[in-house]
Protein backbone atom coordinates (compact mmCIF):
# COMPACT_ATOMS: atom_id res chain seq x y z
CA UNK A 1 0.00 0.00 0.00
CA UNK A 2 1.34 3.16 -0.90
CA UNK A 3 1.71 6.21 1.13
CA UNK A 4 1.32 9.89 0.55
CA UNK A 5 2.91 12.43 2.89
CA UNK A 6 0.31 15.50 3.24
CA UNK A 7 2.22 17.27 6.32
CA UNK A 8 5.97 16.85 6.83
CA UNK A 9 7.14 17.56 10.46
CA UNK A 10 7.49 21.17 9.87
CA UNK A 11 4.28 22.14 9.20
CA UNK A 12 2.78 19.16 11.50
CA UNK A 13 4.52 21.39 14.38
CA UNK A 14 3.21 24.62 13.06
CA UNK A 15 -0.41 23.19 12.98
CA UNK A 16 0.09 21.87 16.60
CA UNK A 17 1.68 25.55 17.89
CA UNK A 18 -1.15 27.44 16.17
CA UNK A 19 -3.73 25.19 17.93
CA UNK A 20 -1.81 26.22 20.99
CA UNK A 21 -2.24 30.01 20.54
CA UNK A 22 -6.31 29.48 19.60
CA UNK A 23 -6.45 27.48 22.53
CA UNK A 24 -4.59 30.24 24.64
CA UNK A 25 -6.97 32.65 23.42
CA UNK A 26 -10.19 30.68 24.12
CA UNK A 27 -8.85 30.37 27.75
CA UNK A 28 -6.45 33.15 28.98
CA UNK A 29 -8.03 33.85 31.88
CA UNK A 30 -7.43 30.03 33.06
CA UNK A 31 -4.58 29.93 35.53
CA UNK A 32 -4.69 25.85 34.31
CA UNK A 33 -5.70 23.66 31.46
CA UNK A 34 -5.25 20.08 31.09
CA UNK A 35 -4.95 18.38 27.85
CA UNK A 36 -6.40 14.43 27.89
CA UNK A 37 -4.91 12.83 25.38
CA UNK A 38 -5.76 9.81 23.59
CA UNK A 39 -3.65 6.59 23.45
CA UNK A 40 -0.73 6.18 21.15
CA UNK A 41 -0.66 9.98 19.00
CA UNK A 42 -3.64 11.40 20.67
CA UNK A 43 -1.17 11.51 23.69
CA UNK A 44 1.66 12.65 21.75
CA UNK A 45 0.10 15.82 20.84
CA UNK A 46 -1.35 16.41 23.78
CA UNK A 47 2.39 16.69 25.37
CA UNK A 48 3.07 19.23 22.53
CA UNK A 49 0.41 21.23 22.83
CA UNK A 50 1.36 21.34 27.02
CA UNK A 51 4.58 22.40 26.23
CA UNK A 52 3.73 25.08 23.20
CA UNK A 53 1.15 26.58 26.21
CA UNK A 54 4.13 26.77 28.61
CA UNK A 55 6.15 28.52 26.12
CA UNK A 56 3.67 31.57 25.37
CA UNK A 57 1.58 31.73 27.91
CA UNK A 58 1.65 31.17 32.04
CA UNK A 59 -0.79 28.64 31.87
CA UNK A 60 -0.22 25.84 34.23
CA UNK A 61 -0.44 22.76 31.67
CA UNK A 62 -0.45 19.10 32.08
CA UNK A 63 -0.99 16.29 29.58
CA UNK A 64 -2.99 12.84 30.83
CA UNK A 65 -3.12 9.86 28.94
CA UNK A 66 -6.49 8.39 28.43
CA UNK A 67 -6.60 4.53 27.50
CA UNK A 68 -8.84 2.93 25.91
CA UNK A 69 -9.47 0.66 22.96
CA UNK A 70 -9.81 2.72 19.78
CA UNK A 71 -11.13 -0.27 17.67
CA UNK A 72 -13.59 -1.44 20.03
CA UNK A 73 -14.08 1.37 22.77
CA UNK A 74 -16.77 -0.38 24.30
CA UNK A 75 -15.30 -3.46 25.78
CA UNK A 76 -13.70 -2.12 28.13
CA UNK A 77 -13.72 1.06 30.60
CA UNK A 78 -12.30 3.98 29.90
CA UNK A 79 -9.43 4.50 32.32
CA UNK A 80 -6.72 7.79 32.99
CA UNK A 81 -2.93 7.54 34.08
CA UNK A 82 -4.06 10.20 36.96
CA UNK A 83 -6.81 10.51 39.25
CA UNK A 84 -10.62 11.39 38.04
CA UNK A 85 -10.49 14.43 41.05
CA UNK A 86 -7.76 15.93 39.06
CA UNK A 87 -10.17 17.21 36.34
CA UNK A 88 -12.56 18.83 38.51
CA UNK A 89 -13.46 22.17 37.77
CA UNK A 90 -10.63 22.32 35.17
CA UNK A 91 -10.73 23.28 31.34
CA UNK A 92 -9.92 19.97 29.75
CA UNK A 93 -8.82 19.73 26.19
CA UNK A 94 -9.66 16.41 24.59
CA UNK A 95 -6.72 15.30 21.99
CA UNK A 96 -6.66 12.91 19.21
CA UNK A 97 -4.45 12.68 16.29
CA UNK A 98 -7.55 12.01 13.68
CA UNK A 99 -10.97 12.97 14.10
CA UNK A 100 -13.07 10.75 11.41
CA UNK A 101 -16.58 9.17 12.60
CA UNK A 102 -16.55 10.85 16.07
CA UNK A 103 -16.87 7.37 18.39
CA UNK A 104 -13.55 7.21 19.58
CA UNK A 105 -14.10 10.72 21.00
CA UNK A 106 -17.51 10.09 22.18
CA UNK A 107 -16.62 7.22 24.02
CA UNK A 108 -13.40 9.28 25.40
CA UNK A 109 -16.07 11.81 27.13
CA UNK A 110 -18.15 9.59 28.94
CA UNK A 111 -16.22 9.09 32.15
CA UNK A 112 -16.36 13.52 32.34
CA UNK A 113 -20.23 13.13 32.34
CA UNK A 114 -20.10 12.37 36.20
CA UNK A 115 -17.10 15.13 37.36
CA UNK A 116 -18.04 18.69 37.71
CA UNK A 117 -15.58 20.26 34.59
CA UNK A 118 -15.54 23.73 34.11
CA UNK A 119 -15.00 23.21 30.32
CA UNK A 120 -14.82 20.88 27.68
CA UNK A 121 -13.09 21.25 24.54
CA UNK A 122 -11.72 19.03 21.72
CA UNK A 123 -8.35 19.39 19.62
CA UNK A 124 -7.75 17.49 16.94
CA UNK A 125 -4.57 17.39 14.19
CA UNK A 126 -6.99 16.05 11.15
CA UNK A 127 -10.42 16.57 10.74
CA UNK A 128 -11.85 13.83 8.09
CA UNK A 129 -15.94 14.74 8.67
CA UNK A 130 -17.16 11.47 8.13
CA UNK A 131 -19.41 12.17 11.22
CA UNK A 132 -21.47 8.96 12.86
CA UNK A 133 -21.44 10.56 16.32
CA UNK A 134 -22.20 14.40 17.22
CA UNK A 135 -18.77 15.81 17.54
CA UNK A 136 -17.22 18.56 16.64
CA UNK A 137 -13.19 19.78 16.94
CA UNK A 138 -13.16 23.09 18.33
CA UNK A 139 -9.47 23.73 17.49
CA UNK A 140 -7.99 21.32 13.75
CA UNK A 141 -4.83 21.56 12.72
CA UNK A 142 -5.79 20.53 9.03
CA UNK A 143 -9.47 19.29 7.44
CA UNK A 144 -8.33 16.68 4.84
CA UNK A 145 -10.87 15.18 2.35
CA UNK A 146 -10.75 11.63 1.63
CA UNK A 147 -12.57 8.48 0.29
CA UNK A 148 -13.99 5.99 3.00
CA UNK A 149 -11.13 3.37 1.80
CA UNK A 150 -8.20 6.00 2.48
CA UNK A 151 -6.28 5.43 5.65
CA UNK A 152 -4.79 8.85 7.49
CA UNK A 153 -1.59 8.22 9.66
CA UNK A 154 -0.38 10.76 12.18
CA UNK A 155 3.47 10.20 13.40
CA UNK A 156 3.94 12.50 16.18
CA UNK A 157 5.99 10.40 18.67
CA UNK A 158 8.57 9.23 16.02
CA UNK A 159 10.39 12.12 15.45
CA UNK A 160 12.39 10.44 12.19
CA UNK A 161 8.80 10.00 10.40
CA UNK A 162 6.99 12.72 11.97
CA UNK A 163 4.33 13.86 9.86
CA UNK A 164 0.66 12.93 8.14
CA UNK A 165 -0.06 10.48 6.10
CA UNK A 166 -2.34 9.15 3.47
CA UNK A 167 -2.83 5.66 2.66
């Protein structure tokens, strides 16, 4: 299967810094944001987009990892590498590399439905809209159109092959 790059590791961290500044000014009153990202590149970019905060702003910002099983979310429970009281009354920004039908992120949000958040937004590097679920990024770094049978890979954690990619 061949592979198309669309964003080369350059502009991949120009997308995720500008993301940072919209997110900055959506929330610069917040003395701290956290950033929840998903498994595998989800995560990745959530760690960039902490430490692009702490470089313009005086945000506090942390990145948590949220596990669960992208290809079958349901099976098991969502589960966090920190403590559930750590997001109360908090900003949270929800982080995924791809954002295609919407169910990995809808399944992401369920465990916030029973803590008290002061906010809820979701970042996302690609935006496919091949919506099955109602959600909607409200930062992208990039809206890519594509056929059903295309594949998108994000490479954010392996800095040789950073980029996006189409397959």
């Amino acid at each position: 299967m061949s592979s198309e790059q669309v964003l080369n590791s350059e502009a991949l961290t120009q997308k995720i810094r500008r993301i940072a500044f919209q997110i900055y000014e959506n929330n610069f009153e917040e003395k701290e944001i956290l950033f929840a990202g998903i498994i595998g590149e989800g995560y990745a970019m959530a760690q960039m987009l902490c430490q692009n905060l702490s470089e313009i702003s005086k945000i506090k910002a942390k990145a948590v990892e949220i596990n669960l099983n992208k290809e079958e979310p349901y099976e098991r429970p969502v589960k966090f590498d920190c403590d559930l009281n750590l997001f109360e009354n908090k900003v949270i920004v929800v982080v995924d590399d791809v954002l295609n039908t919407g169910r990995t992120f809808s399944y992401s949000l369920a465990p916030f439905l029973s803590i008290p958040v002061k906010k809820i937004q979701v970042a996302v590097l690609v935006d496919r809209n091949y919506r099955k679920f109602p959600i909607a990024a409200d930062y992208k770094g990039y809206e890519l159109a594509t056929t059903l049978s295309e594949h998108v890979e994000v490479v954010i954690s392996d800095e040789k092959r950073r980029g996006v990619y189409l397959k």
